[in-house]
C-alpha atoms as a PDB file:
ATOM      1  CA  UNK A   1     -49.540   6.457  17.057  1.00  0.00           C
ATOM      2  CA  UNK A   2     -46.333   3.772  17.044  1.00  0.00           C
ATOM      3  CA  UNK A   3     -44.229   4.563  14.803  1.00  0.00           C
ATOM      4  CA  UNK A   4     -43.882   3.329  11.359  1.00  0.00           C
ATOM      5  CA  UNK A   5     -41.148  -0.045  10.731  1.00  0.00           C
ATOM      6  CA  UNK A   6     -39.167   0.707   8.335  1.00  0.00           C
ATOM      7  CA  UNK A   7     -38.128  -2.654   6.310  1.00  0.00           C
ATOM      8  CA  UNK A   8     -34.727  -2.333   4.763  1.00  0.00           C
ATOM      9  CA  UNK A   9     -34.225  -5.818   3.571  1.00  0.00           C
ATOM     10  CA  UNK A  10     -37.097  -8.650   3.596  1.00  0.00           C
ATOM     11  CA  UNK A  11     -34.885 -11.149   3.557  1.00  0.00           C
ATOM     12  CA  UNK A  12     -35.132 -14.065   5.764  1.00  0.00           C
ATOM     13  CA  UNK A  13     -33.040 -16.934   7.560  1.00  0.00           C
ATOM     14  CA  UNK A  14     -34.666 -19.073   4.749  1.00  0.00           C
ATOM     15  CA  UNK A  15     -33.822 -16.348   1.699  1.00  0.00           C
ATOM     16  CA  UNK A  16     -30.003 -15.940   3.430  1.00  0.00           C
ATOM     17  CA  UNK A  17     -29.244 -19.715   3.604  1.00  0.00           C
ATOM     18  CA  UNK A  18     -30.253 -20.531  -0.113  1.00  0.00           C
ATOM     19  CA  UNK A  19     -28.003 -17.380  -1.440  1.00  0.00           C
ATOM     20  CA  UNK A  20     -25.452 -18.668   1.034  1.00  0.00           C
ATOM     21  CA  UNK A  21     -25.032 -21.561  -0.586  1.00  0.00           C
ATOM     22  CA  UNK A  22     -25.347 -20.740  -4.222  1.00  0.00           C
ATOM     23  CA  UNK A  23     -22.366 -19.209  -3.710  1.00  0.00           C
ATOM     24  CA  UNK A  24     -20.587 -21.631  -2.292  1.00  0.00           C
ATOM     25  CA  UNK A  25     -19.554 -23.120  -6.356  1.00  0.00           C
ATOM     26  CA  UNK A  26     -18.266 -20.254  -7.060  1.00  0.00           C
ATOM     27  CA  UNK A  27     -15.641 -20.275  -4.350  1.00  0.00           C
ATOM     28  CA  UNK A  28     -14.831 -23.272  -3.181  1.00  0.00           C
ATOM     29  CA  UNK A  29     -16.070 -25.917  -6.047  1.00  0.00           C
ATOM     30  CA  UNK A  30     -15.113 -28.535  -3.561  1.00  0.00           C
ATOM     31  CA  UNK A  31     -17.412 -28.479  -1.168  1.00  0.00           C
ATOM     32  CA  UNK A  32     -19.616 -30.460  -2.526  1.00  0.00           C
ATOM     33  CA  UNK A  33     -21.854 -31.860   0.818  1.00  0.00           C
ATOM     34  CA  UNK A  34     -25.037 -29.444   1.456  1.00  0.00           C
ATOM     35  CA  UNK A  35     -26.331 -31.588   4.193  1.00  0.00           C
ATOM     36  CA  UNK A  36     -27.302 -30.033   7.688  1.00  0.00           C
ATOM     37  CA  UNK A  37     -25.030 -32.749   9.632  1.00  0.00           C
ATOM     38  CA  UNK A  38     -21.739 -30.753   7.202  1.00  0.00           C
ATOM     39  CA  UNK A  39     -19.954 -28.393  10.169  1.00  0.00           C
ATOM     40  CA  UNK A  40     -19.318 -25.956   6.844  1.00  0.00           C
ATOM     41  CA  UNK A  41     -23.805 -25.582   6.613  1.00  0.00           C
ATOM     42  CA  UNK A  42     -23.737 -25.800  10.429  1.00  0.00           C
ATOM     43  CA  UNK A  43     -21.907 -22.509  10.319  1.00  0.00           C
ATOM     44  CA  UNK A  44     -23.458 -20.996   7.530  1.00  0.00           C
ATOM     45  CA  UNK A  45     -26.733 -21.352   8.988  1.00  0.00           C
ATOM     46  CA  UNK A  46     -25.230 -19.511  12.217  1.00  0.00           C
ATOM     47  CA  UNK A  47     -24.029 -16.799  10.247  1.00  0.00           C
ATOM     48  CA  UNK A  48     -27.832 -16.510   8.401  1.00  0.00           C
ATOM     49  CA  UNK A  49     -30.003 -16.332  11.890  1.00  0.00           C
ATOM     50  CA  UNK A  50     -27.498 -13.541  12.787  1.00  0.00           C
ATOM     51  CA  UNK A  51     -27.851 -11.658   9.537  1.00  0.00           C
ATOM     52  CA  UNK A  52     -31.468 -12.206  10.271  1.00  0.00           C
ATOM     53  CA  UNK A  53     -31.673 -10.713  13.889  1.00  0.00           C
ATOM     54  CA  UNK A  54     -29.211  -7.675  12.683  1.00  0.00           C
ATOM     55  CA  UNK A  55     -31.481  -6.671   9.975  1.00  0.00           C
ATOM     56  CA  UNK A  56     -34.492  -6.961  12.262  1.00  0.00           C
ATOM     57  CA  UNK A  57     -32.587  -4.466  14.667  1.00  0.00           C
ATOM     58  CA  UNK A  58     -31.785  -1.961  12.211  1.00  0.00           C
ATOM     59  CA  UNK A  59     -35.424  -2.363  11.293  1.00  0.00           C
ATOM     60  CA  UNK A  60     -36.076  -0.703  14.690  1.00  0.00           C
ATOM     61  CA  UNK A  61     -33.577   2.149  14.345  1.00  0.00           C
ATOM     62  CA  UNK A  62     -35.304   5.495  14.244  1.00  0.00           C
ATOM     63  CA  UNK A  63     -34.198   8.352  12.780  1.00  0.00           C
ATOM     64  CA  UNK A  64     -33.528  10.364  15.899  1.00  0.00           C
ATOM     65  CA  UNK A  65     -31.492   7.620  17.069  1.00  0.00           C
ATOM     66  CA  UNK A  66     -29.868   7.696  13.493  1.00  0.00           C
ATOM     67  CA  UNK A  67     -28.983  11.432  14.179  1.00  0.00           C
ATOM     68  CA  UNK A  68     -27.443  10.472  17.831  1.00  0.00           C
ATOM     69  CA  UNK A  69     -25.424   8.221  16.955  1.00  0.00           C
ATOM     70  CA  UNK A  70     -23.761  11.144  14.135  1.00  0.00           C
ATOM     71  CA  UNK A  71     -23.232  12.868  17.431  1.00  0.00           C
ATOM     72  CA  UNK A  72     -21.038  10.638  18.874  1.00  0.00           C
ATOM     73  CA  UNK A  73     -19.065  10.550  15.909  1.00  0.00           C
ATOM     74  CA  UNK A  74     -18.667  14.053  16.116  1.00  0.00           C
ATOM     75  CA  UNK A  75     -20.781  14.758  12.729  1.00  0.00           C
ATOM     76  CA  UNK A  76     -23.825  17.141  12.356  1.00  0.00           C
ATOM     77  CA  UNK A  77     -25.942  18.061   9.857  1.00  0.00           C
ATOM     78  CA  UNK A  78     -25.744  21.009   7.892  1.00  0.00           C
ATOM     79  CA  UNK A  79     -28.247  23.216   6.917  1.00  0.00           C
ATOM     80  CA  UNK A  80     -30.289  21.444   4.787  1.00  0.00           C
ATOM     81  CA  UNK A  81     -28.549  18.591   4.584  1.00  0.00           C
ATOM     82  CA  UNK A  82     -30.297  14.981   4.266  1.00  0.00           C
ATOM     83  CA  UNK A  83     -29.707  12.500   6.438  1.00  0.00           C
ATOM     84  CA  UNK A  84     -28.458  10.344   4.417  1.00  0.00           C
ATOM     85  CA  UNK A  85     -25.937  12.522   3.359  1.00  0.00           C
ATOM     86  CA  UNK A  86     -24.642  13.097   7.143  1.00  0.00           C
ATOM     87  CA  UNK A  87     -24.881   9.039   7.107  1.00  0.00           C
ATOM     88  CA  UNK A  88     -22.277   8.616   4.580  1.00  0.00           C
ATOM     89  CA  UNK A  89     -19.380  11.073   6.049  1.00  0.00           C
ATOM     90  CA  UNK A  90     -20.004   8.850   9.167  1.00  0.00           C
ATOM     91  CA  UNK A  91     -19.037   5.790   6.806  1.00  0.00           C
ATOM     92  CA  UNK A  92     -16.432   7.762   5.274  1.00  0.00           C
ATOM     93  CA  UNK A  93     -14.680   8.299   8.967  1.00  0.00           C
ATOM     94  CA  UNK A  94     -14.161   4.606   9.612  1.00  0.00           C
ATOM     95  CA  UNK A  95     -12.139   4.395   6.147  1.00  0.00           C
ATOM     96  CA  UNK A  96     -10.124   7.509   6.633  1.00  0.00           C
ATOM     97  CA  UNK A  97      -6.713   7.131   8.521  1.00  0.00           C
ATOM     98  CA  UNK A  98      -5.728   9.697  11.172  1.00  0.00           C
ATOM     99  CA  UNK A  99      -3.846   8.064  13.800  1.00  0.00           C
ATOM    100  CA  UNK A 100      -0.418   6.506  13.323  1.00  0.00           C
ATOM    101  CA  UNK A 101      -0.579   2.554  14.425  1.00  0.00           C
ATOM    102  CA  UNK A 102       0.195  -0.211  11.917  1.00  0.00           C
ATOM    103  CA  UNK A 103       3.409   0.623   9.263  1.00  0.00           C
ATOM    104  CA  UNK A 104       0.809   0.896   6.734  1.00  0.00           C
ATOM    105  CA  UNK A 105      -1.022   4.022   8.691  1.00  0.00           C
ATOM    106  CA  UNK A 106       2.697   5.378   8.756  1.00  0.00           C
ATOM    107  CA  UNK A 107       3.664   4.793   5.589  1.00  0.00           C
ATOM    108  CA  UNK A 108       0.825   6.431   4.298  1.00  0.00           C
ATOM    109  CA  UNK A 109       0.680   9.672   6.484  1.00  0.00           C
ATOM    110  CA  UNK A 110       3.890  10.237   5.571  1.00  0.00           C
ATOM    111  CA  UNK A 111       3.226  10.635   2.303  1.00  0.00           C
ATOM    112  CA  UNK A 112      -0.157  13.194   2.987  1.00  0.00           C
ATOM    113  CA  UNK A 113       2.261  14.920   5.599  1.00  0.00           C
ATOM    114  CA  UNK A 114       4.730  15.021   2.656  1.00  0.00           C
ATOM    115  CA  UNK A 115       2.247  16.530   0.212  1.00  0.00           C
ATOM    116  CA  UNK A 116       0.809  19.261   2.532  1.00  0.00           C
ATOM    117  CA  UNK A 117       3.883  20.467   2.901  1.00  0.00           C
ATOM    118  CA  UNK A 118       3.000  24.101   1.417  1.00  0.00           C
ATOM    119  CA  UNK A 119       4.511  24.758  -2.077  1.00  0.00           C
ATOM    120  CA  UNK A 120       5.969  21.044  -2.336  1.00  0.00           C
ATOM    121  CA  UNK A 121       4.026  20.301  -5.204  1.00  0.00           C
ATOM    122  CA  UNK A 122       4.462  23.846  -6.549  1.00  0.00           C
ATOM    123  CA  UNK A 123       8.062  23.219  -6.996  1.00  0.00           C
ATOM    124  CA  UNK A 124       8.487  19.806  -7.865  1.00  0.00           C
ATOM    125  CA  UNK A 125       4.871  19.073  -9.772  1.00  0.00           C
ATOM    126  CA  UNK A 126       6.705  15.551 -11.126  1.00  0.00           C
ATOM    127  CA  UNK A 127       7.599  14.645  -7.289  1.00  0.00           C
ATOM    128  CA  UNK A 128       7.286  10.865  -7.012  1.00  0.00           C
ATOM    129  CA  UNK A 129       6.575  10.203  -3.702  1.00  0.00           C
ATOM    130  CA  UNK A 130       7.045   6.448  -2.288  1.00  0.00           C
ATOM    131  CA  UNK A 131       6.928   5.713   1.637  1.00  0.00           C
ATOM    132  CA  UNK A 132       8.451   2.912   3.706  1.00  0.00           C
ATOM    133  CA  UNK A 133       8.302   1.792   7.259  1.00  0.00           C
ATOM    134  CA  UNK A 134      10.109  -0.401   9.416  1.00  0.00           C
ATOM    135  CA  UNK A 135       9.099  -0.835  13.435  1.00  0.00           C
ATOM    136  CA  UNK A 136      11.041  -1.185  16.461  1.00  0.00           C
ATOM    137  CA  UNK A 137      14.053   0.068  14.311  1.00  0.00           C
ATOM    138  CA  UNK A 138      16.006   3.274  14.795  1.00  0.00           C
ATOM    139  CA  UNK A 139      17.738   4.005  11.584  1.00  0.00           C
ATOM    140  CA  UNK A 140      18.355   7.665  12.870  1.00  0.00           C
ATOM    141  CA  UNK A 141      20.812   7.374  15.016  1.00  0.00           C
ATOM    142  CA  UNK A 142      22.034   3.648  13.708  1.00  0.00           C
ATOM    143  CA  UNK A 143      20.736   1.548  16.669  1.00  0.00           C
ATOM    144  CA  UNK A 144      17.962  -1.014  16.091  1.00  0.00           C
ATOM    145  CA  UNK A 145      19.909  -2.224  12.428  1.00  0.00           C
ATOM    146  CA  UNK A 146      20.608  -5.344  13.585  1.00  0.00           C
ATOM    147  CA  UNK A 147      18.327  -5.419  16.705  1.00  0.00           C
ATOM    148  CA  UNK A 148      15.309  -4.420  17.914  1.00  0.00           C
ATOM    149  CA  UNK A 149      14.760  -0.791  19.019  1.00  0.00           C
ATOM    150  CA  UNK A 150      11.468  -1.753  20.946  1.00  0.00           C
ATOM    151  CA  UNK A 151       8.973   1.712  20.612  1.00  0.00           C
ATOM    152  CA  UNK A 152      11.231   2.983  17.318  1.00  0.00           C
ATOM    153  CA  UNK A 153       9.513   3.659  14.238  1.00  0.00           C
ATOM    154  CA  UNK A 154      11.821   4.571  11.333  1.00  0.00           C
ATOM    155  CA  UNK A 155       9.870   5.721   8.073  1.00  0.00           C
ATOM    156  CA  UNK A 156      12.102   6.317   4.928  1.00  0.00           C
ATOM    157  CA  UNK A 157      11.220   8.803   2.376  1.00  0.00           C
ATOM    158  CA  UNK A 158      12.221   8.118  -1.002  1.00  0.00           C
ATOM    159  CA  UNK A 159      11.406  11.041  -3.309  1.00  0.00           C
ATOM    160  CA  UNK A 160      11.725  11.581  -7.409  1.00  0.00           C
ATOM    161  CA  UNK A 161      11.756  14.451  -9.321  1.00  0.00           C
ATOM    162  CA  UNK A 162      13.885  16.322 -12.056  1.00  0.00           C
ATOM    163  CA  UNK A 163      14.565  18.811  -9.970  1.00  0.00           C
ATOM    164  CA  UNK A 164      17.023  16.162  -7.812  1.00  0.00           C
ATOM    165  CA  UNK A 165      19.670  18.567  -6.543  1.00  0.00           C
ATOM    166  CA  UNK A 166      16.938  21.538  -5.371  1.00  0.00           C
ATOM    167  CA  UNK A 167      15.139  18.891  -3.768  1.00  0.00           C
ATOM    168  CA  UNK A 168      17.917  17.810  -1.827  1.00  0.00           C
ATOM    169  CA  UNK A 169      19.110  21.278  -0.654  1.00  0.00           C
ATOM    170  CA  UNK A 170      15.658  21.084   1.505  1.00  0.00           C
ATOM    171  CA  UNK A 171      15.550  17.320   2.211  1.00  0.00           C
ATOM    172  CA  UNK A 172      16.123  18.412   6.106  1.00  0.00           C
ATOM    173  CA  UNK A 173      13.204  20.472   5.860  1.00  0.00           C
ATOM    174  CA  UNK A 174      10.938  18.115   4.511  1.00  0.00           C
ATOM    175  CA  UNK A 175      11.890  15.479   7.015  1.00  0.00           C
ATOM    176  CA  UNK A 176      11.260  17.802  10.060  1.00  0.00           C
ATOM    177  CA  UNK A 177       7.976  18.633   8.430  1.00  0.00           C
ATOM    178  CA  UNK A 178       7.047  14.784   7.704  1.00  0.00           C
ATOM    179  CA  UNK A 179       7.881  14.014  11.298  1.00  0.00           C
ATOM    180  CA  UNK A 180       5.877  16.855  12.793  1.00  0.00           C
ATOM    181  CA  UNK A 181       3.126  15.359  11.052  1.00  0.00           C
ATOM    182  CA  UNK A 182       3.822  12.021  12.502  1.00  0.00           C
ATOM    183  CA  UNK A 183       3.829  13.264  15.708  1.00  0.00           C
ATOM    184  CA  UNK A 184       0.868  14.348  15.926  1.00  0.00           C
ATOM    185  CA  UNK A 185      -0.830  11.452  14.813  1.00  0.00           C
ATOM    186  CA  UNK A 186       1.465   8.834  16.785  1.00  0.00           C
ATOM    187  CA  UNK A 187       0.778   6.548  19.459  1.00  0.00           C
ATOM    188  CA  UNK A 188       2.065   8.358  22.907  1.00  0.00           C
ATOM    189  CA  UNK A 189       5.006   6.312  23.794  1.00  0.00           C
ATOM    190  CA  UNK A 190       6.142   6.070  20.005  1.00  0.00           C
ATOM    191  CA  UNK A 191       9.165   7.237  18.834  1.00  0.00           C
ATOM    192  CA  UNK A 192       9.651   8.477  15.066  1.00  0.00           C
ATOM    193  CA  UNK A 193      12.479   8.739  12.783  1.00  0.00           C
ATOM    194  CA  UNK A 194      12.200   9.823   9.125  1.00  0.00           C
ATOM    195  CA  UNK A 195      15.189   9.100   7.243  1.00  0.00           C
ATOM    196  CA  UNK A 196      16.308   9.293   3.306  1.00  0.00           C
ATOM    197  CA  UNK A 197      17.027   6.042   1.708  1.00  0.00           C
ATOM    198  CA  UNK A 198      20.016   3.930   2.223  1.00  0.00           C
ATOM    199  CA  UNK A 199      21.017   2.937  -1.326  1.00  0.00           C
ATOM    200  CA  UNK A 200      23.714   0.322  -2.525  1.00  0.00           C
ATOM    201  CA  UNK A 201      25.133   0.599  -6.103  1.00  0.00           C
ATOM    202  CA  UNK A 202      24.637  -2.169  -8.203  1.00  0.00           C
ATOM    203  CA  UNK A 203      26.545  -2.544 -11.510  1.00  0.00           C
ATOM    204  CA  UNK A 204      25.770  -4.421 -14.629  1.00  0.00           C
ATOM    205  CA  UNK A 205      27.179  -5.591 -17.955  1.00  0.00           C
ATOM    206  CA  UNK A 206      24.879  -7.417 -20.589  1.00  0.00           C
ATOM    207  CA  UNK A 207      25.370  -9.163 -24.444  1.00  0.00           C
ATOM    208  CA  UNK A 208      21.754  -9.869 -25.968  1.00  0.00           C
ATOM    209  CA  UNK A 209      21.281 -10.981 -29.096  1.00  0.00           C
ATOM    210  CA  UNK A 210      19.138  -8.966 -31.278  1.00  0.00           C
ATOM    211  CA  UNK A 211      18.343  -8.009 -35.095  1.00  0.00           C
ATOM    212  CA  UNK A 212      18.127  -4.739 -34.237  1.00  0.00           C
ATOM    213  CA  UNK A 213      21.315  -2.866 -32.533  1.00  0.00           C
ATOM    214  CA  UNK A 214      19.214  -0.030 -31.670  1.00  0.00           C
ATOM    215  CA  UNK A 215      17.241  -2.324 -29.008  1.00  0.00           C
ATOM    216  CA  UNK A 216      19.839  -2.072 -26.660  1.00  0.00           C
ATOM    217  CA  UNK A 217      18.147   1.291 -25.620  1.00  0.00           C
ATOM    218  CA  UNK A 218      15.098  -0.655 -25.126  1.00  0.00           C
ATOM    219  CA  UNK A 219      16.676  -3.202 -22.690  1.00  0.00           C
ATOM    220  CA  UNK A 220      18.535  -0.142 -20.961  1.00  0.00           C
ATOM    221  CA  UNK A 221      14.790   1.225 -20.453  1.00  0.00           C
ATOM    222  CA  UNK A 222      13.701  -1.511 -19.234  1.00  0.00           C
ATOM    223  CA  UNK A 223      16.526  -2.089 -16.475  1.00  0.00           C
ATOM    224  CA  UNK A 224      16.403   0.917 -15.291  1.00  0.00           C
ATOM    225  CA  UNK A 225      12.491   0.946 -14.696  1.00  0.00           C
ATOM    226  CA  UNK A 226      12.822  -2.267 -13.236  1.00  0.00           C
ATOM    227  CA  UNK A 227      15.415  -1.230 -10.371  1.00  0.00           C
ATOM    228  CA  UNK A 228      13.710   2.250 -10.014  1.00  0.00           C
ATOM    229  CA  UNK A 229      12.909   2.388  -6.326  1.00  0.00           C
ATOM    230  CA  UNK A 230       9.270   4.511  -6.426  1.00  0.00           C
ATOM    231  CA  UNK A 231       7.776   2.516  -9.798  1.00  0.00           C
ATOM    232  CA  UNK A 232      10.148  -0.625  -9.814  1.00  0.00           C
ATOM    233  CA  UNK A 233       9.947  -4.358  -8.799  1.00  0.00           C
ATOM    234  CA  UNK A 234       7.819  -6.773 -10.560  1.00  0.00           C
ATOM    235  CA  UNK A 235       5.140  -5.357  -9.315  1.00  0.00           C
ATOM    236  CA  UNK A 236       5.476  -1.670 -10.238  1.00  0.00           C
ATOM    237  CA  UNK A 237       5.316  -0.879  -6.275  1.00  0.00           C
ATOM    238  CA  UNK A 238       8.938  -0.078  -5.988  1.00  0.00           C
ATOM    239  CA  UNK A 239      11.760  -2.530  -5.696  1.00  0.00           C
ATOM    240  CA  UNK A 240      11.232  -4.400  -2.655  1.00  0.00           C
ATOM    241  CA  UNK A 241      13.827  -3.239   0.172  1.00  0.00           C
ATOM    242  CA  UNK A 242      16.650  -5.847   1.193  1.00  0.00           C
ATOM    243  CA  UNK A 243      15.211  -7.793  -1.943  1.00  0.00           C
ATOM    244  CA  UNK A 244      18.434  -8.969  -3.917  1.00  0.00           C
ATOM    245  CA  UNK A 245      19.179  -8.701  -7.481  1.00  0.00           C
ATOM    246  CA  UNK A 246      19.951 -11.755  -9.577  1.00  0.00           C
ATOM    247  CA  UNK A 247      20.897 -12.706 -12.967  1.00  0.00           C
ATOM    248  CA  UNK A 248      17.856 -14.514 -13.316  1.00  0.00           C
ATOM    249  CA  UNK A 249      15.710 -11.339 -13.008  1.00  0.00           C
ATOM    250  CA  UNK A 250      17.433  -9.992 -15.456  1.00  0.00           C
ATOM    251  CA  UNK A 251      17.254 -12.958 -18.145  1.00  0.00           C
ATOM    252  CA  UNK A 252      13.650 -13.385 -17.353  1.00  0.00           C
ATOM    253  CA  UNK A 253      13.126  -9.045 -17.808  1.00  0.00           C
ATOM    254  CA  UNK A 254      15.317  -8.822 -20.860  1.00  0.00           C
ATOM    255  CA  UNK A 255      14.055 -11.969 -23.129  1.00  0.00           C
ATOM    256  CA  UNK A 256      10.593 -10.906 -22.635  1.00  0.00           C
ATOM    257  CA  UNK A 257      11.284  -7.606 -24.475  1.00  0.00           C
ATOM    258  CA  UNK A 258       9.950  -8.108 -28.444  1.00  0.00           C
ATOM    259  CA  UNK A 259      13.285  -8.080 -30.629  1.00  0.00           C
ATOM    260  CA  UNK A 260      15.307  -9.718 -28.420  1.00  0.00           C
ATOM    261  CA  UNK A 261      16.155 -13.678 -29.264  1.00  0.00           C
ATOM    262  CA  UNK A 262      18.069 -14.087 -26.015  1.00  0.00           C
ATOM    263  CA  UNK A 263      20.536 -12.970 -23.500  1.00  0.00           C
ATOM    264  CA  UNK A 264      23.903 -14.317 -24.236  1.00  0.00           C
ATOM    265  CA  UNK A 265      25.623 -13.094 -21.279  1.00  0.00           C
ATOM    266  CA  UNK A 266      25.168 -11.416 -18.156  1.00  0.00           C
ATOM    267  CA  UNK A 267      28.005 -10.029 -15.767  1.00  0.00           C
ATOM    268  CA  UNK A 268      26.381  -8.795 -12.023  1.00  0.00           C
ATOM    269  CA  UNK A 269      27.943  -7.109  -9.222  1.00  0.00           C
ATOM    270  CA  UNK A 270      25.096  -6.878  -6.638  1.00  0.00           C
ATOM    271  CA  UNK A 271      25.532  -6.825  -3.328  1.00  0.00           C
ATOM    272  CA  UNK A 272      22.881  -8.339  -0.452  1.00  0.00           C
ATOM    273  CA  UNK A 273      20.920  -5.582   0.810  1.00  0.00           C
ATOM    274  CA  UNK A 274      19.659  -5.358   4.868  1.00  0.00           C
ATOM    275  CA  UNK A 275      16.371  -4.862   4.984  1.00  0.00           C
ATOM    276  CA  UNK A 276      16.680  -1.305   4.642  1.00  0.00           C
ATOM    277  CA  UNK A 277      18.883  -0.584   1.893  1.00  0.00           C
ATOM    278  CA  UNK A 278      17.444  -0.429  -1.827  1.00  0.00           C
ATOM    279  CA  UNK A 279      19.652  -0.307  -5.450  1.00  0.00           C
ATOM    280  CA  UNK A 280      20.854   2.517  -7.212  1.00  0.00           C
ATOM    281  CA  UNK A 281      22.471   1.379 -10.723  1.00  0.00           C
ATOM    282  CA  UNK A 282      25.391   3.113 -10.879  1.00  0.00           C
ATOM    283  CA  UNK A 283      26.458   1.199 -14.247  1.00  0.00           C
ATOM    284  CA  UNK A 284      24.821  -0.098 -16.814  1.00  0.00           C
ATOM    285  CA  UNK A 285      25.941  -1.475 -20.153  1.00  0.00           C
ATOM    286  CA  UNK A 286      24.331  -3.381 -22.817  1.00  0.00           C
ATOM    287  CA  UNK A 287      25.779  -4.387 -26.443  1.00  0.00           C
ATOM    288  CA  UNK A 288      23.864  -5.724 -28.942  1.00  0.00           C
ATOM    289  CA  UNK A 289      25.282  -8.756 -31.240  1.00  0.00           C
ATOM    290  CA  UNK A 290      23.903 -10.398 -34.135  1.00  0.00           C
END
C-alpha cells in the first residue's frame, strides 16, 4: 500500500501569482504595469513555479525521512516526544549563534560569555552590559589603530553598575573569562582581544531659558542619558563610537524637553573621537534664566 501524500499547502502557480501581485500596492505603489511582457511579472512568475515545485517536494517528504534529517542535525527525539516538537529545536538551531564570524556574532557572545560568568549577575544584579566589535584591529597591544591588523578582532566591553569600583577590581577577570569564551567559538586563524572602553571627556556649559529654575535638573537628566554609552545615542543603543558631539545635538535634545522655551547659549569642549573611543562627561553645567 503507497503511502499516503500528505498536502501541506494546495496552493498553486495560479493561487501564488494572484497573491503575488496583490501585494505588490502595498509595497511598491508604483508599479503600476501587471502585464506578462513587465521583467518585474516575468520574475514573479519565476519565483511562483518554484514555490510551486518546493511545496510539491515537501509534499513527498515522509516522516522517516523527517526524523533523518533531525539526525544530521544532531537532534533526537525524546521519549515521547512528537515530531513536531523535535522539528522545531531543528528550526531553533539555525537561529541560535554559536560560532564567532561576523562582529555581530562577536558582539553578542561576548555578552552571553559575559553573563555566564558564575556569580556575575549575583553581584552586580543592575550590570548593564553593552558589547562592541571592531575587525582587523588590535586595540590590545595598540597596533591596528590606525591600520589594519588583518586576522585581529578587538571586542570592547563596556559595563554599568552601582557597584563601579568592585566591578573594576575584577575587570581582568572578566576579560580573561569573555575571551575564553571567544575562543572557543572563533574562527581558527582568528585572533581576539577584549578590551575596556577608551573614553574621552567631554565638558559642557548651558543657559536655557525656562519658567521653572528647577528644570535645569531635567535638562541635566536628559544630557547625561543622552551621552550614556550602554542606553545613549538617539537611538537608545548606546552612543555611537567615534560619533562626535555637537552643539546642535544638544539644542535639538534640550528644546524638546516640555518647560523649556529655548537654549540661549551653549559652550562645548568635545573632542573628535577615533572610531574606538566613546564620551564620558566629565562636566556638566546648566543655569536656568528667566
Amino acid at each position: 500500500m503507497p503511502l499516503p501524500v500528505p498536502n501541506l499547502d494546495d496552493l498553486g502557480f495560479d493561487a501564488l501569482v494572484a497573491d503575488a501581485k496583490s501585494l505588490i500596492p502595498l509595497y511598491d505603489p508604483e508599479w503600476t504595469n501587471y502585464n506578462p511582457s513587465d521583467p518585474g511579472i516575468t520574475l514573479l512568475e519565476l519565483f511562483a513555479w518554484f514555490s510551486e515545485m518546493v511545496l510539491y517536494r515537501m509534499d513527498q517528504v515522509t516522516e522517516e525521512s523527517q526524523l533523518q534529517f533531525l539526525k544530521l542535525l544532531g537532534i533526537t527525539l525524546a521519549e515521547g516526544e512528537e515530531l513536531a516538537s523535535g522539528i522545531h529545536r531543528g528550526a531553533q538551531q539555525f537561529s541560535q549563534s554559536y560560532r564567532a564570524v561576523t562582529a555581530a556574532d562577536y558582539q553578542l557572545l561576548a555578552e552571553q560569555g559575559l553573563l555566564e560568568i558564575s556569580q556575575i549577575l549575583t553581584k552586580y544584579p543592575d550590570l548593564a552590559v553593552r558589547t562592541l566589535c571592531l575587525i582587523n584591529t588590535d586595540l590590545e597591544n595598540g597596533t591596528g589603530v590606525k591600520k589594519e591588523a588583518f586576522g585581529h578582532v578587538s571586542v570592547i566591553l563596556i559595563l554599568q553598575t552601582d557597584n563601579q569600583k568592585d566591578l573594576l577590581r575584577e575587570i581582568t577577570e572578566i576579560k580573561q573569562s569573555v575571551k575564553a569564551y571567544l575562543d572557543a567559538r572563533k574562527l581558527l586563524t582568528t585572533r581576539v582581544h577584549v578590551v575596556e572602553p577608551d573614553y574621552r571627556e567631554v565638558q559642557i556649559e548651558m543657559v536655557v531659558a525656562a519658567k521653572d529654575k528647577s528644570i535645569g535638573s531635567t535638562v541635566k537628566t536628559s544630557i547625561v542619558r543622552f551621552l550614556d554609552p550602554v542606553s545613549g545615542g538617539e537611538e537608545g543603543q548606546g552612543w555611537p563610537p567615534g560619533r562626535r558631539l555637537y552643539a546642535s545635538d544638544l539644542y535639538h535634545l534640550v528644546e524638546g524637553i516640555t518647560g523649556i522655551d529655548h537654549v540661549t547659549r551653549v559652550v562645548l569642549e568635545s573632542p573628535e573621537l577615533l572610531p574606538y573611543q566613546l564620551f564620558k562627561l566629565q562636566e556638566l553645567k546648566v543655569e536656568v534664566e528667566p
